[in-house]
PDB file of N, CA and C in Angstrom:
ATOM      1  N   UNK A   1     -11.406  21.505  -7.926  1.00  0.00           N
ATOM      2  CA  UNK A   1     -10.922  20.250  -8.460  1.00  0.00           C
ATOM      3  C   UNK A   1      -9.841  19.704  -7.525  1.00  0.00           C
ATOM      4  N   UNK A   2      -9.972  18.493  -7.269  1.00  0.00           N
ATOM      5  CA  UNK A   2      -8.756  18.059  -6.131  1.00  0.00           C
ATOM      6  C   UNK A   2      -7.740  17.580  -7.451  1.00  0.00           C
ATOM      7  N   UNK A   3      -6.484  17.416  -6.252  1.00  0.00           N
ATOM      8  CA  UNK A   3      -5.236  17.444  -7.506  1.00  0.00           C
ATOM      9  C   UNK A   3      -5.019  15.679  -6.961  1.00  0.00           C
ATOM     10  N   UNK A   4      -3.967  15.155  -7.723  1.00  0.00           N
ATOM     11  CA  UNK A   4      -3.161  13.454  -7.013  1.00  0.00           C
ATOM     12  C   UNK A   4      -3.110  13.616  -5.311  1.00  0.00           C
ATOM     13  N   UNK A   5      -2.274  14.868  -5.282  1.00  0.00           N
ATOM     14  CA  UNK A   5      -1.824  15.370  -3.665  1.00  0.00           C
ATOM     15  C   UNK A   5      -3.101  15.294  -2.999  1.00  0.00           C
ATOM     16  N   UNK A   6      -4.140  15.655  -3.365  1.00  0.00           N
ATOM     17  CA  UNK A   6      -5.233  16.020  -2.416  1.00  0.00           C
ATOM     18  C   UNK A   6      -5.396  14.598  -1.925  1.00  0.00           C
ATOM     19  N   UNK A   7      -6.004  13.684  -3.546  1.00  0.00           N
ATOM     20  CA  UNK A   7      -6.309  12.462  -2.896  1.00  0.00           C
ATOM     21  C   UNK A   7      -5.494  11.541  -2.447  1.00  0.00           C
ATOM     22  N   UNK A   8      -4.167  11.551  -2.668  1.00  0.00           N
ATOM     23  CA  UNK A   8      -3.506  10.658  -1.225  1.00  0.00           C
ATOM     24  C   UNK A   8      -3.443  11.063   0.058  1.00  0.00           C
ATOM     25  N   UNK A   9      -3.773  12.671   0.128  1.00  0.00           N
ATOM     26  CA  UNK A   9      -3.926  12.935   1.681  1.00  0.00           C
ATOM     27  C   UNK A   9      -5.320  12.558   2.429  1.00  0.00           C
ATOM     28  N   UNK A  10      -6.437  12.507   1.168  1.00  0.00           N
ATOM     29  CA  UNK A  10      -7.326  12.325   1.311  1.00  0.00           C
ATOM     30  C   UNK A  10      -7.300  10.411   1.931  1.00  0.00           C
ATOM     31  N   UNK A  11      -6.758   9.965   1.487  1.00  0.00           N
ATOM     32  CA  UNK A  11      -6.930   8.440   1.384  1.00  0.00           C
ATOM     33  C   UNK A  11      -5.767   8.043   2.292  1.00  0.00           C
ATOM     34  N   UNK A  12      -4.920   9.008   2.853  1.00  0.00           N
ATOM     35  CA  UNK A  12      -3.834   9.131   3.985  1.00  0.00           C
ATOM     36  C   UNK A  12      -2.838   7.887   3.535  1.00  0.00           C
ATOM     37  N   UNK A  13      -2.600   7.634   2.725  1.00  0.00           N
ATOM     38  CA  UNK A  13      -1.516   7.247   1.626  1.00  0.00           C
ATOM     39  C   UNK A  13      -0.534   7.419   0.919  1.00  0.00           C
ATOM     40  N   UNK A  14       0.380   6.897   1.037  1.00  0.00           N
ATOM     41  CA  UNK A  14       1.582   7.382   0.177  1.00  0.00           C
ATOM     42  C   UNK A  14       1.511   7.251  -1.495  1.00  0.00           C
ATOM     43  N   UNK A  15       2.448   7.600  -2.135  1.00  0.00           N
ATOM     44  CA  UNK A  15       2.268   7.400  -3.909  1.00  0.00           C
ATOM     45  C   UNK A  15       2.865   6.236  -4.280  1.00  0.00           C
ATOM     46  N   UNK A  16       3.930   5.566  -2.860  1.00  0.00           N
ATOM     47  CA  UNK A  16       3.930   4.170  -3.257  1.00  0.00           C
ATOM     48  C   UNK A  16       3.149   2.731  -3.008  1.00  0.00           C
ATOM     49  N   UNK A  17       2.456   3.519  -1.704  1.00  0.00           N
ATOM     50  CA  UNK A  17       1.204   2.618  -1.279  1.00  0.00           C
ATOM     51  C   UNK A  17       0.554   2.351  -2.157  1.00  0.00           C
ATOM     52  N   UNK A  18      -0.347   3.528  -2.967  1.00  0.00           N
ATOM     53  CA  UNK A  18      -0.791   3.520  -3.851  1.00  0.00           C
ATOM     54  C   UNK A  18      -0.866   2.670  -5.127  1.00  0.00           C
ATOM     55  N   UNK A  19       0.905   2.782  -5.946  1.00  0.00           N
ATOM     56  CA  UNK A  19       1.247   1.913  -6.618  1.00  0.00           C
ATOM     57  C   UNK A  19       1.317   0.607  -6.241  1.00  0.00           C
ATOM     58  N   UNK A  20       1.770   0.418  -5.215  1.00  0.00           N
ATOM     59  CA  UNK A  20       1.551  -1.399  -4.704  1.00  0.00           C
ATOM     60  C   UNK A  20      -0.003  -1.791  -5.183  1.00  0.00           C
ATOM     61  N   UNK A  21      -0.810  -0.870  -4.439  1.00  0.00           N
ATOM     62  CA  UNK A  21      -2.297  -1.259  -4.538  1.00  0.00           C
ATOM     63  C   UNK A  21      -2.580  -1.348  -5.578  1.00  0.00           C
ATOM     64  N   UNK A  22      -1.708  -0.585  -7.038  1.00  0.00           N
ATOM     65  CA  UNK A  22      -2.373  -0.496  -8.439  1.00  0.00           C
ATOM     66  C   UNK A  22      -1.565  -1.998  -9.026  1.00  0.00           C
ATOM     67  N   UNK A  23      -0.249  -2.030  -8.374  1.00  0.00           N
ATOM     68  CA  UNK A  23      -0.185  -2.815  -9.303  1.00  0.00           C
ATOM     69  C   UNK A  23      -0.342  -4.353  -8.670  1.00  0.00           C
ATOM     70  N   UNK A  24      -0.503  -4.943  -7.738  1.00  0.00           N
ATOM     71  CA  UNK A  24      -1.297  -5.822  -6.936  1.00  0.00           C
ATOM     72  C   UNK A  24      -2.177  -6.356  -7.725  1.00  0.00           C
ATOM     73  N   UNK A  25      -3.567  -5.368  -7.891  1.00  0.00           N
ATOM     74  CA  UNK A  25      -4.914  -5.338  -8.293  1.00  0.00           C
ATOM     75  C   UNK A  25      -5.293  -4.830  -9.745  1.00  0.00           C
ATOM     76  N   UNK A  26      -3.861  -4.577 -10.249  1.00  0.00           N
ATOM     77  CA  UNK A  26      -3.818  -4.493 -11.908  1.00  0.00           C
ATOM     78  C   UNK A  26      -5.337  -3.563 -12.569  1.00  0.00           C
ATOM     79  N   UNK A  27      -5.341  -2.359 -11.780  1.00  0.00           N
ATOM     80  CA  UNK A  27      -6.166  -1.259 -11.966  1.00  0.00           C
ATOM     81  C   UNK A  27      -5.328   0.510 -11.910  1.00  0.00           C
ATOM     82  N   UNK A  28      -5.903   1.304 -12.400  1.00  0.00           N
ATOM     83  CA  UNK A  28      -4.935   2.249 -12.256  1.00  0.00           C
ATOM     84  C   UNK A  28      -4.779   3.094 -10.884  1.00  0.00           C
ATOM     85  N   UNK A  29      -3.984   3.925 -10.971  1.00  0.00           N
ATOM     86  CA  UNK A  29      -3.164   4.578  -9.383  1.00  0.00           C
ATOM     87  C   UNK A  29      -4.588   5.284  -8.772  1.00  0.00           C
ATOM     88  N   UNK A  30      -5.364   5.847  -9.811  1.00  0.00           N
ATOM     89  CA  UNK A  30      -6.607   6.549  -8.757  1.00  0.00           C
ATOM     90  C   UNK A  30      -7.470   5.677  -8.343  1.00  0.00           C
ATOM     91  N   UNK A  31      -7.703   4.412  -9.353  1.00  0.00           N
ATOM     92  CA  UNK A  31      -9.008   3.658  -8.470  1.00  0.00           C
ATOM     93  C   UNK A  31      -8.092   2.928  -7.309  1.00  0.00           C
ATOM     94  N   UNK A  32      -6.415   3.252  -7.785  1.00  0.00           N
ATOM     95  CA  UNK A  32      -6.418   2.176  -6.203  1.00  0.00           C
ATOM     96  C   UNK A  32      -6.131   2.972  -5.016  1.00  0.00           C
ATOM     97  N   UNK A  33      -6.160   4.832  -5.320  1.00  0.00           N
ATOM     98  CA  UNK A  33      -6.741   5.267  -3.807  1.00  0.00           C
ATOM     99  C   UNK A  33      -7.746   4.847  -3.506  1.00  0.00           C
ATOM    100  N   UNK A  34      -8.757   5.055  -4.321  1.00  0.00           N
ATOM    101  CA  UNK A  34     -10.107   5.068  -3.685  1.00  0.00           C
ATOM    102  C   UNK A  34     -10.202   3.881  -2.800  1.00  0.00           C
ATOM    103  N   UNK A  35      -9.637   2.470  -3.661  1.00  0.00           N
ATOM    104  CA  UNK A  35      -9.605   1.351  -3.088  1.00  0.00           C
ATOM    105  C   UNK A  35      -9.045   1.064  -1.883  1.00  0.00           C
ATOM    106  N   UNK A  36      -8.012   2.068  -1.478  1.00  0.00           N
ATOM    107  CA  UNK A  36      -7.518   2.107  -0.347  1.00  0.00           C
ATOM    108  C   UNK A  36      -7.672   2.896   0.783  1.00  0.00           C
ATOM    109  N   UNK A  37      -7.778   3.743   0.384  1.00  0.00           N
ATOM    110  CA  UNK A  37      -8.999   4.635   1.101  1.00  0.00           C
ATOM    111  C   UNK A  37     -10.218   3.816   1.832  1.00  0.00           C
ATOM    112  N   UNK A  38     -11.218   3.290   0.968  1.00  0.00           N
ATOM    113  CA  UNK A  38     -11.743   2.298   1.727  1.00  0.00           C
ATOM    114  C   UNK A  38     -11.462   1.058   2.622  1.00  0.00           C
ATOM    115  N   UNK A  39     -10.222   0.619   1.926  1.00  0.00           N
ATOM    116  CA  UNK A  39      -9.851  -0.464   2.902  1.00  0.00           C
ATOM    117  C   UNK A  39      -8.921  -0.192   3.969  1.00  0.00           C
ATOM    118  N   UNK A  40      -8.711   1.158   3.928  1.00  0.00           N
ATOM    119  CA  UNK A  40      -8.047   1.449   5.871  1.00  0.00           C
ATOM    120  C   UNK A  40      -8.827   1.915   6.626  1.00  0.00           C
ATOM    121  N   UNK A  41      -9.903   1.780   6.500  1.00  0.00           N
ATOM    122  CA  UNK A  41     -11.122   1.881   6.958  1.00  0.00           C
ATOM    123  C   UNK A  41     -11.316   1.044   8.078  1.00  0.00           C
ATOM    124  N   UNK A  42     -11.252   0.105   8.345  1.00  0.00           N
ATOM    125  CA  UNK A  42     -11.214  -1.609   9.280  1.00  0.00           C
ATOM    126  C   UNK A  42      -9.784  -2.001   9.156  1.00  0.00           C
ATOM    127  N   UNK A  43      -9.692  -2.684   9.892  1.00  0.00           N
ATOM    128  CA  UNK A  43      -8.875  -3.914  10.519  1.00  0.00           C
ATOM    129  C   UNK A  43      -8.631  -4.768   9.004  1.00  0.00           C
ATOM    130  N   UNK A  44      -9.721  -5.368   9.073  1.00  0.00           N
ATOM    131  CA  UNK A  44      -9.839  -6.235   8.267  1.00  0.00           C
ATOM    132  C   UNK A  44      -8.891  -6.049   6.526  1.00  0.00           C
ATOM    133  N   UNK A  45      -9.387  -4.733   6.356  1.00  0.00           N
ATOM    134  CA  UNK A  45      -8.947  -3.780   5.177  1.00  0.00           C
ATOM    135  C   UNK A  45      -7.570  -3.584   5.034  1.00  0.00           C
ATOM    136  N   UNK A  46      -6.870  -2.907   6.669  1.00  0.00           N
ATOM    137  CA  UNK A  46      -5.681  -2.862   6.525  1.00  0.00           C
ATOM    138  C   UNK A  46      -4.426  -4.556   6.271  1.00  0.00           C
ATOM    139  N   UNK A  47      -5.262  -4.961   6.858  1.00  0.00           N
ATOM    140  CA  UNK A  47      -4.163  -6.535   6.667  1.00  0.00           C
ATOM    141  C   UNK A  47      -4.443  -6.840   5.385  1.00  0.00           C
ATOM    142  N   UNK A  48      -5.533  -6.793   4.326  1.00  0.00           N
ATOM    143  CA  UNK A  48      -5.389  -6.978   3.099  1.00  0.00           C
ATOM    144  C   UNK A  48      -4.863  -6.361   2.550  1.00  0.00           C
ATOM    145  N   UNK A  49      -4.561  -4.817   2.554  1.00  0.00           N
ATOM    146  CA  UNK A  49      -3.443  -3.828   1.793  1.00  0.00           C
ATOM    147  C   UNK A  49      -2.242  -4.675   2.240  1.00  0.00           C
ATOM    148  N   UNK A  50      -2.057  -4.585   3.757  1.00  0.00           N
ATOM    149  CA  UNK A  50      -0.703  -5.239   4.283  1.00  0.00           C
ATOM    150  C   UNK A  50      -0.294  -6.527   3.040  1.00  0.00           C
ATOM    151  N   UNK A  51      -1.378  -7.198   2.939  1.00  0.00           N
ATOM    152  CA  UNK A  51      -0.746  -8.819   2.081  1.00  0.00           C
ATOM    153  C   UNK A  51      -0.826  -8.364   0.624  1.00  0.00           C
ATOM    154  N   UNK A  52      -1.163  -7.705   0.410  1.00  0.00           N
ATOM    155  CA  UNK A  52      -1.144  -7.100  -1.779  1.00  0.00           C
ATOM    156  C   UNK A  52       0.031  -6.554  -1.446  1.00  0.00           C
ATOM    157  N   UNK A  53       0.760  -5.888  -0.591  1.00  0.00           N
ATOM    158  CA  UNK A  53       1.950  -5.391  -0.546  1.00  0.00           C
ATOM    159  C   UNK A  53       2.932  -5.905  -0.132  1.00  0.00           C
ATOM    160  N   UNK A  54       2.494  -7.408   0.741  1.00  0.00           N
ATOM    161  CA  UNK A  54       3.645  -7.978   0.407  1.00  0.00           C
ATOM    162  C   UNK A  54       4.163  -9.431  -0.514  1.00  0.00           C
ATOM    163  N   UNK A  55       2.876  -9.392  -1.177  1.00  0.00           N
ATOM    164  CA  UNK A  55       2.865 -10.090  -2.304  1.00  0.00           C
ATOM    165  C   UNK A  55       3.647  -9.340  -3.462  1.00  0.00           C
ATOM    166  N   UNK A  56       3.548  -8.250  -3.244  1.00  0.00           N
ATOM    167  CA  UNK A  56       3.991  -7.305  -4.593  1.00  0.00           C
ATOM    168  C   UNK A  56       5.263  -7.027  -4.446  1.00  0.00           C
ATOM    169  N   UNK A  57       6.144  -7.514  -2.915  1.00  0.00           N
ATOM    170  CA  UNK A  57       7.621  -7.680  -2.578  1.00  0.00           C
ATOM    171  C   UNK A  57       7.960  -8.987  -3.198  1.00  0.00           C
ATOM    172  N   UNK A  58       7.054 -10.418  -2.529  1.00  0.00           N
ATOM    173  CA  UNK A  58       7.303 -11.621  -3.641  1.00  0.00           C
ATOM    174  C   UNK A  58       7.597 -11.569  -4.993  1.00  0.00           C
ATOM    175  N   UNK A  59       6.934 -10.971  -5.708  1.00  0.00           N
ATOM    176  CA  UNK A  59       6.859 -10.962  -6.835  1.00  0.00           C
ATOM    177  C   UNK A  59       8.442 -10.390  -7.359  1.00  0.00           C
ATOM    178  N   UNK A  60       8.301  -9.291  -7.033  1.00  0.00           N
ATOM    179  CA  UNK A  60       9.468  -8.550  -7.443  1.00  0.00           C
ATOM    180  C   UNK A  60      10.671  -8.952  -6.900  1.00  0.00           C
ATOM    181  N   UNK A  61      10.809 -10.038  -5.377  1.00  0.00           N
ATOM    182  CA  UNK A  61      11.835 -10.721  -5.597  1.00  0.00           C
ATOM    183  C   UNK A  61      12.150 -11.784  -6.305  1.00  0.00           C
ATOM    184  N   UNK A  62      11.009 -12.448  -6.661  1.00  0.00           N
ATOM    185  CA  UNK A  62      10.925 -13.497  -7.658  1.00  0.00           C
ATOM    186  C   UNK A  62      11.994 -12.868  -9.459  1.00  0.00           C
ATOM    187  N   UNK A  63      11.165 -11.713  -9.573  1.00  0.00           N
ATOM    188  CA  UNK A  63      11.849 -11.355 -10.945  1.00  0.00           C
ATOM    189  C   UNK A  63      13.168 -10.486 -10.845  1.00  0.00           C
ATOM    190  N   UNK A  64      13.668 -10.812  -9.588  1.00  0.00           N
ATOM    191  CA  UNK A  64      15.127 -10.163  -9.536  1.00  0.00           C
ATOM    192  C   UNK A  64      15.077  -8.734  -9.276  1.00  0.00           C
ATOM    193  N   UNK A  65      14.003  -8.076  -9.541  1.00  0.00           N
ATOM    194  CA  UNK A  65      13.804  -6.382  -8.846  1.00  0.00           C
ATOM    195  C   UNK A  65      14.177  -6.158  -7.740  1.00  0.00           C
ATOM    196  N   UNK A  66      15.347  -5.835  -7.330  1.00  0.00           N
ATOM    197  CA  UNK A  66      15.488  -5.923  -5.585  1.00  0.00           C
ATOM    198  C   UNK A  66      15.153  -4.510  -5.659  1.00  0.00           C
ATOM    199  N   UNK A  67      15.043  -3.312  -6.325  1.00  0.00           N
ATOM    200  CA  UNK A  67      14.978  -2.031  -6.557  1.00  0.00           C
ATOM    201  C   UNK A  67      13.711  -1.584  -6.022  1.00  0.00           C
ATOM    202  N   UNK A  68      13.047  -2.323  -6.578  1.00  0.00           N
ATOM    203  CA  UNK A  68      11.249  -2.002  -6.610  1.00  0.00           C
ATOM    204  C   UNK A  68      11.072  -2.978  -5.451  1.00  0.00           C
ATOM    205  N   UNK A  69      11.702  -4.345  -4.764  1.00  0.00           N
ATOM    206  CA  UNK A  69      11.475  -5.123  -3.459  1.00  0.00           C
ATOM    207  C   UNK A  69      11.609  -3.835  -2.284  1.00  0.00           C
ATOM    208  N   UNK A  70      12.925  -3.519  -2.585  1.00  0.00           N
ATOM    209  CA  UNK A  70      13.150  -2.391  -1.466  1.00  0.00           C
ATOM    210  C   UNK A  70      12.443  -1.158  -1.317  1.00  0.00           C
ATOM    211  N   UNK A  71      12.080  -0.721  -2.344  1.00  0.00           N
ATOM    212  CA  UNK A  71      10.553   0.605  -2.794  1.00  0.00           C
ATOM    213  C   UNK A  71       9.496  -0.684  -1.939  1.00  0.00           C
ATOM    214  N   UNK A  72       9.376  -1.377  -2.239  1.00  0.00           N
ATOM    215  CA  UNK A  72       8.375  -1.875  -1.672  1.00  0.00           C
ATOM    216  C   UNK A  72       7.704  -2.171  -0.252  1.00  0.00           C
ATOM    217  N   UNK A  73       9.601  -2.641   0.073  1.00  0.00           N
ATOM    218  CA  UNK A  73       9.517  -2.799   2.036  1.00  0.00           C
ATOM    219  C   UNK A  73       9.664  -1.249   2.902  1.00  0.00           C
ATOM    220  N   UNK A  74       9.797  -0.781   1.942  1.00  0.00           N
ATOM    221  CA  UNK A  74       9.775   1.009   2.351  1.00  0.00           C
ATOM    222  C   UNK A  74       8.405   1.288   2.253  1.00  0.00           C
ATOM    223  N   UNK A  75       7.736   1.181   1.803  1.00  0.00           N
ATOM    224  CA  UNK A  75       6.298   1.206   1.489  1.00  0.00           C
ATOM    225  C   UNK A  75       5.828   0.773   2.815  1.00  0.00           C
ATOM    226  N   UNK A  76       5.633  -0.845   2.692  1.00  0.00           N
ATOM    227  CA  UNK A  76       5.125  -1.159   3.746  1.00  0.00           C
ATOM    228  C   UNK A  76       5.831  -1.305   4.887  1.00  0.00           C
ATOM    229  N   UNK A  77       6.661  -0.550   5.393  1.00  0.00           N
ATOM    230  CA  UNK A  77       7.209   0.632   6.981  1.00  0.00           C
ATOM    231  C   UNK A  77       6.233   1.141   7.398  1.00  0.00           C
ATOM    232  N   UNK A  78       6.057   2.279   5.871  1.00  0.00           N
ATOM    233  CA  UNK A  78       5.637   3.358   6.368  1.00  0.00           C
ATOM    234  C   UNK A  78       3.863   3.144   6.342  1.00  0.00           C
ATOM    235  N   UNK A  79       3.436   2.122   5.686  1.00  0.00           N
ATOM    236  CA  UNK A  79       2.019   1.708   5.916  1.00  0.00           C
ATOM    237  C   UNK A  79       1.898   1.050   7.391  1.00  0.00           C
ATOM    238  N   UNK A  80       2.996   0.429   7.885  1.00  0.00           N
ATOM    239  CA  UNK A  80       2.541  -0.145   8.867  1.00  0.00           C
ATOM    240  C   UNK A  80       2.892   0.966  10.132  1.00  0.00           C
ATOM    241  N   UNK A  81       3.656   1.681  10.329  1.00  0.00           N
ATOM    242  CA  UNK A  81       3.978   3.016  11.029  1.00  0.00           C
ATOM    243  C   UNK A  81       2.666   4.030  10.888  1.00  0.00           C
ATOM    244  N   UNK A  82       1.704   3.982   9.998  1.00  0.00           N
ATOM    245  CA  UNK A  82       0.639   5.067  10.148  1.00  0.00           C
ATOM    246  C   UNK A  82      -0.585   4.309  10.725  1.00  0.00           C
ATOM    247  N   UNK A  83      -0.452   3.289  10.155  1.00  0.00           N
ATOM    248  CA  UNK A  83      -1.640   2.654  11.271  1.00  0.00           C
ATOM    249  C   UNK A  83      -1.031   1.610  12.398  1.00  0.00           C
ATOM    250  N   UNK A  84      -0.256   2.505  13.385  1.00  0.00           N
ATOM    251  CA  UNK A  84      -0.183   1.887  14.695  1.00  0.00           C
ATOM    252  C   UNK A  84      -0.817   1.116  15.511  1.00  0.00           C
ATOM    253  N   UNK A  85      -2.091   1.806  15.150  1.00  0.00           N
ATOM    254  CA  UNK A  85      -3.207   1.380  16.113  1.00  0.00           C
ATOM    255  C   UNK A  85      -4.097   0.166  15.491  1.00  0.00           C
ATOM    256  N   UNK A  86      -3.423  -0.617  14.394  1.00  0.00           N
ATOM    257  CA  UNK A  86      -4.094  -1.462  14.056  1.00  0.00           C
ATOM    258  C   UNK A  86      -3.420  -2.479  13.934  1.00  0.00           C
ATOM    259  N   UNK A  87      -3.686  -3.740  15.576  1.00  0.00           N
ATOM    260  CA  UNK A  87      -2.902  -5.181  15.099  1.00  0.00           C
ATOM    261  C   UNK A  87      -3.312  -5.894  14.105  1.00  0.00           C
ATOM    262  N   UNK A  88      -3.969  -5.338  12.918  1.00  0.00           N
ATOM    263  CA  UNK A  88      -3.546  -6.370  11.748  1.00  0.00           C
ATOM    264  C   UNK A  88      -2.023  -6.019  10.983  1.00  0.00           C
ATOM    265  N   UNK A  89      -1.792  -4.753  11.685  1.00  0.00           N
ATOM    266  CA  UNK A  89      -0.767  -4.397  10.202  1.00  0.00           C
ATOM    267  C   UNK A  89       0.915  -5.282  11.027  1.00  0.00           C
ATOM    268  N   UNK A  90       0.875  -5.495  12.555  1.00  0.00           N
ATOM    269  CA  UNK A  90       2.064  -5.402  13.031  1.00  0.00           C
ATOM    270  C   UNK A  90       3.299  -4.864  12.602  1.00  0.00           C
ATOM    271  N   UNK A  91       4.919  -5.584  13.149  1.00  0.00           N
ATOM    272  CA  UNK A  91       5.793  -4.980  12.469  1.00  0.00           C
ATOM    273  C   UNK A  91       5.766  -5.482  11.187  1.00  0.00           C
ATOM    274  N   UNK A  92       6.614  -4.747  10.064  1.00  0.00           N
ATOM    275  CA  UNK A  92       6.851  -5.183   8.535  1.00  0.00           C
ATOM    276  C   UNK A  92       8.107  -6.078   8.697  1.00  0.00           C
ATOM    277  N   UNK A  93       8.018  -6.872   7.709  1.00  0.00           N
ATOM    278  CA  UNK A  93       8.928  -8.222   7.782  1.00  0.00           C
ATOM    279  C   UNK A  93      10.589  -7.403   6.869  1.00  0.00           C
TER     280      UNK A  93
END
């Protein structure tokens, strides 16, 4: 049986990546490995995680969360630091 741990290593993801992706796409934390998992797959994939995550910084600066903004731009660092090799993700704002 794989455990949470397995599948974010599996899906080479963090547990806040993750949550961005769940709560972005308003589905729960495992379908949004899977979901992400698939979409760092391409180019294409990673710049759409890139923009749900930083929509999900909008948001939360919108409602005054600077808590969960900053969980958030920490997030996407470290999303954009693992896929180096992909100019969709460039630097994080």
């Amino acid at each position: 049986m794989l455990t949470w741990v397995d599948c974010l290593s599996l899906a080479e993801l963090t547990a806040d990546e993750v949550r961005a992706i769940a709560e972005h796409e308003h589905i729960s934390e495992m379908a949004a490995v899977e979901l992400g998992a698939f979409l760092c797959q391409d180019s294409a994939g990673v710049k759409h995680v890139k923009a749900m995550i930083l929509d999900d910084i909008a948001g939360a600066i919108k409602r005054g969360d600077h808590v969960r903004a900053a969980t958030l731009k920490l997030a996407l660092r470290h999303f954009c630091q693992t896929h180096p090799n992909n100019p969709e993700c460039g630097k994080p704002n």
